[in-house]
C-alpha atoms as a PDB file:
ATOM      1  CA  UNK A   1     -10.011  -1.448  10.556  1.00  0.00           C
ATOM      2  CA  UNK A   2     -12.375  -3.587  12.987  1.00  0.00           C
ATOM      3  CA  UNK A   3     -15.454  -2.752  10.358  1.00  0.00           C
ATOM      4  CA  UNK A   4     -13.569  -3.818   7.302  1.00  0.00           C
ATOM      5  CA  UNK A   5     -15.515  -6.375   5.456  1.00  0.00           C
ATOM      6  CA  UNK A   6     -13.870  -9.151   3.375  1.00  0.00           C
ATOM      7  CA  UNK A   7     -14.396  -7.025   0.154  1.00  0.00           C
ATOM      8  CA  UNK A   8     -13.125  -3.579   1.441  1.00  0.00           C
ATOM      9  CA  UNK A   9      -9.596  -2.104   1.179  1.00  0.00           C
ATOM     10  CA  UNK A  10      -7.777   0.873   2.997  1.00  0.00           C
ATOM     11  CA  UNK A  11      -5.628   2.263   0.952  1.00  0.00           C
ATOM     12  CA  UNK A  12      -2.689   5.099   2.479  1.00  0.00           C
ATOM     13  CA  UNK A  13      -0.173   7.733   1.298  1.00  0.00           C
ATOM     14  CA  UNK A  14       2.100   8.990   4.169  1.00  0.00           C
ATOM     15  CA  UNK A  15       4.746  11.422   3.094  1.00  0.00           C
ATOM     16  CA  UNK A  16       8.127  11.050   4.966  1.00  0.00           C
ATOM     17  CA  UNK A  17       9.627  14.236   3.690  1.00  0.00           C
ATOM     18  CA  UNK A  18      12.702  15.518   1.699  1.00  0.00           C
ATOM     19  CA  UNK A  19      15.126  14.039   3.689  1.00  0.00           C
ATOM     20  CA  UNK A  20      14.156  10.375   2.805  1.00  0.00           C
ATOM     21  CA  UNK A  21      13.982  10.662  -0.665  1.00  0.00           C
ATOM     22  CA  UNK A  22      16.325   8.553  -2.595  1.00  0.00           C
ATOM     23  CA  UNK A  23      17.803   6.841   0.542  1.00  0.00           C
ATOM     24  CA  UNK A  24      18.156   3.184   0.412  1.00  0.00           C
ATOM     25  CA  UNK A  25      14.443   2.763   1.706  1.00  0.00           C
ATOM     26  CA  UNK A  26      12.661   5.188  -0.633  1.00  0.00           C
ATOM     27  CA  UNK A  27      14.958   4.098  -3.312  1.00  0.00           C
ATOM     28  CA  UNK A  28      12.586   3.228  -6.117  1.00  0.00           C
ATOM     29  CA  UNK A  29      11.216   6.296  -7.968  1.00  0.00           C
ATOM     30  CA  UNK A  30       7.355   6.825  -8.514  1.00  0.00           C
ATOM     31  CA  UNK A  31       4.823   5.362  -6.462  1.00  0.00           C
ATOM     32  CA  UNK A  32       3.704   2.131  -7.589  1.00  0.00           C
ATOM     33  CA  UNK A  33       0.837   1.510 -10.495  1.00  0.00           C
ATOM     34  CA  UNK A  34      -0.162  -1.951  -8.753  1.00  0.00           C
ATOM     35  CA  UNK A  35       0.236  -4.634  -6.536  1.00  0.00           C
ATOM     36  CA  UNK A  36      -0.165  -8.098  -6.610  1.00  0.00           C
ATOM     37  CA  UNK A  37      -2.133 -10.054  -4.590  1.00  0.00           C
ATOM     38  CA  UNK A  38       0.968 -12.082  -3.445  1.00  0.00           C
ATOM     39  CA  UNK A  39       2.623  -9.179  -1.926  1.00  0.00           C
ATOM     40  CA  UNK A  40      -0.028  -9.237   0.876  1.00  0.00           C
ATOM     41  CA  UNK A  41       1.128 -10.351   4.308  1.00  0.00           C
ATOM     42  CA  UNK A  42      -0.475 -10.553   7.476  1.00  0.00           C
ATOM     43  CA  UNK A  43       3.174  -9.666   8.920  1.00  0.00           C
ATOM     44  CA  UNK A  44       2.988  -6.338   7.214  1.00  0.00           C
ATOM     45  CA  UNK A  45      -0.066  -5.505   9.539  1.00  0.00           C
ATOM     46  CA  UNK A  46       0.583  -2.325  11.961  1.00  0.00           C
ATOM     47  CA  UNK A  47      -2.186  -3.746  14.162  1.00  0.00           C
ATOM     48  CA  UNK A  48      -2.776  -7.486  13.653  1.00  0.00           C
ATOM     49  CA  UNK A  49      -6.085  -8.284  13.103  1.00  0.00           C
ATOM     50  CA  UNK A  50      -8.093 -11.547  12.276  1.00  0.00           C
ATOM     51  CA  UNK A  51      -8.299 -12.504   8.473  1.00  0.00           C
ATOM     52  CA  UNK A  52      -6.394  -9.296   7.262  1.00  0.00           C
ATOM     53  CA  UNK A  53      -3.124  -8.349   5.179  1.00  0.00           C
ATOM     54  CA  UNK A  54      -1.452  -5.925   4.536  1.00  0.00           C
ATOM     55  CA  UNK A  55       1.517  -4.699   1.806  1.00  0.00           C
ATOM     56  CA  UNK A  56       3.617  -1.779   1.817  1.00  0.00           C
ATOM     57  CA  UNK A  57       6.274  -0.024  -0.543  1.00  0.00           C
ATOM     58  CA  UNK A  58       8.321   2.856   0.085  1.00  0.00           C
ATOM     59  CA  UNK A  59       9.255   5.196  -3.205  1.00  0.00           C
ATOM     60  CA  UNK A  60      10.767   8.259  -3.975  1.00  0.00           C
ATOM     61  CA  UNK A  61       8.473  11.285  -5.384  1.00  0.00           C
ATOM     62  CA  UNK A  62       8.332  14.719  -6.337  1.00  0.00           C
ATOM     63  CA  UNK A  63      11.519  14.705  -3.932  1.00  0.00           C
ATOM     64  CA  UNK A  64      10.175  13.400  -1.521  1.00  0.00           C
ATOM     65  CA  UNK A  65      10.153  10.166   0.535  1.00  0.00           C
ATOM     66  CA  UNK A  66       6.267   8.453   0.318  1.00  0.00           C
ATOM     67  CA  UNK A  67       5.166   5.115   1.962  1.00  0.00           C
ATOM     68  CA  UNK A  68       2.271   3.187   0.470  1.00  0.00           C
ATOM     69  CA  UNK A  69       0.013   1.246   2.597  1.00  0.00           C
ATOM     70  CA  UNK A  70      -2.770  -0.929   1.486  1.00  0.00           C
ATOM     71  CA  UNK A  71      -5.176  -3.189   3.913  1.00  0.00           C
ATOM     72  CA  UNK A  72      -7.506  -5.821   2.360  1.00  0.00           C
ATOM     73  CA  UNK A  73     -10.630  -7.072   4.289  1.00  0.00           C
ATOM     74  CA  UNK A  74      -9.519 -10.847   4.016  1.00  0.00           C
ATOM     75  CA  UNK A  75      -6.432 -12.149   3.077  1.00  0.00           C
ATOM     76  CA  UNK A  76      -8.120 -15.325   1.787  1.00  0.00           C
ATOM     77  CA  UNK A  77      -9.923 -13.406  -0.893  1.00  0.00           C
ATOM     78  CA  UNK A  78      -7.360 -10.166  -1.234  1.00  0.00           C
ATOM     79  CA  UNK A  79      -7.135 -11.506  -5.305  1.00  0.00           C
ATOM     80  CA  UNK A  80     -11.117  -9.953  -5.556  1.00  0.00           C
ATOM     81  CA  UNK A  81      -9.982  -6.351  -4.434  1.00  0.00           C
ATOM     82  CA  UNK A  82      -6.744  -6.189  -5.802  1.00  0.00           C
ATOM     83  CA  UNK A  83      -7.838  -4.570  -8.984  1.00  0.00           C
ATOM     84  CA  UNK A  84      -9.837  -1.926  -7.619  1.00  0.00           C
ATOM     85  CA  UNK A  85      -6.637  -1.219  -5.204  1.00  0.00           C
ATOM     86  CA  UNK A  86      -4.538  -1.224  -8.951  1.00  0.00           C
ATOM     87  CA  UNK A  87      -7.288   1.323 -10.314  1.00  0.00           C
ATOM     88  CA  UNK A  88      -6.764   3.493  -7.983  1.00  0.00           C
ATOM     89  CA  UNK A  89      -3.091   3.428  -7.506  1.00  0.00           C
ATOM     90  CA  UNK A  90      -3.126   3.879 -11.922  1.00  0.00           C
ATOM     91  CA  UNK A  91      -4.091   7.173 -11.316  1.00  0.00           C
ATOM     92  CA  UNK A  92      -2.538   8.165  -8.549  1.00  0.00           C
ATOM     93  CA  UNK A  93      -0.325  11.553  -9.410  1.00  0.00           C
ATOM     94  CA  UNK A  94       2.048  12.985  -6.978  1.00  0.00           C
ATOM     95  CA  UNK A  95       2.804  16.467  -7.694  1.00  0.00           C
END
């Protein structure tokens, strides 16, 4: 994450397993098709670092519990790479 430039995003899918899905975290069903650029928080951040943010949902897939995590370069200008993080996440398909 160090190397991340104001214009990049890191985008992750970690799969929690059978037993989360449809429990109060993974509650919603389907991973999300977007996110907005005021869902980014530097709180969110698993490892703090200067001028990032971070947002994550949990979801319910396929049966199984799914976390999404997305990183933007720079919080300040996370509205310029939010819709390349929604383009991917449009065709994201969980089988």
């Amino acid at each position: 994450m160090e190397l991340m430039g104001p214009e990049d995003a890191f985008v992750a899918l970690f799969e929690y397993g059978k037993q989360s899905a449809g429990t109060a975290l993974f509650a919603a069903e389907g991973p999300p098709t977007s996110v907005d650029s005021g869902h980014f928080d530097r709180a969110v951040l698993q490892r703090p670092m200067p001028m990032q943010s971070a947002v994550q949902r949990f979801f319910t897939a396929g049966g199984r519990g799914w976390c999404l995590y997305v990183v933007v370069g720079s919080h300040v200008d996370r509205a310029d790479v939010v819709p390349a993080i929604n383009s991917l996440l449009s065709s994201l398909t969980i089988s």
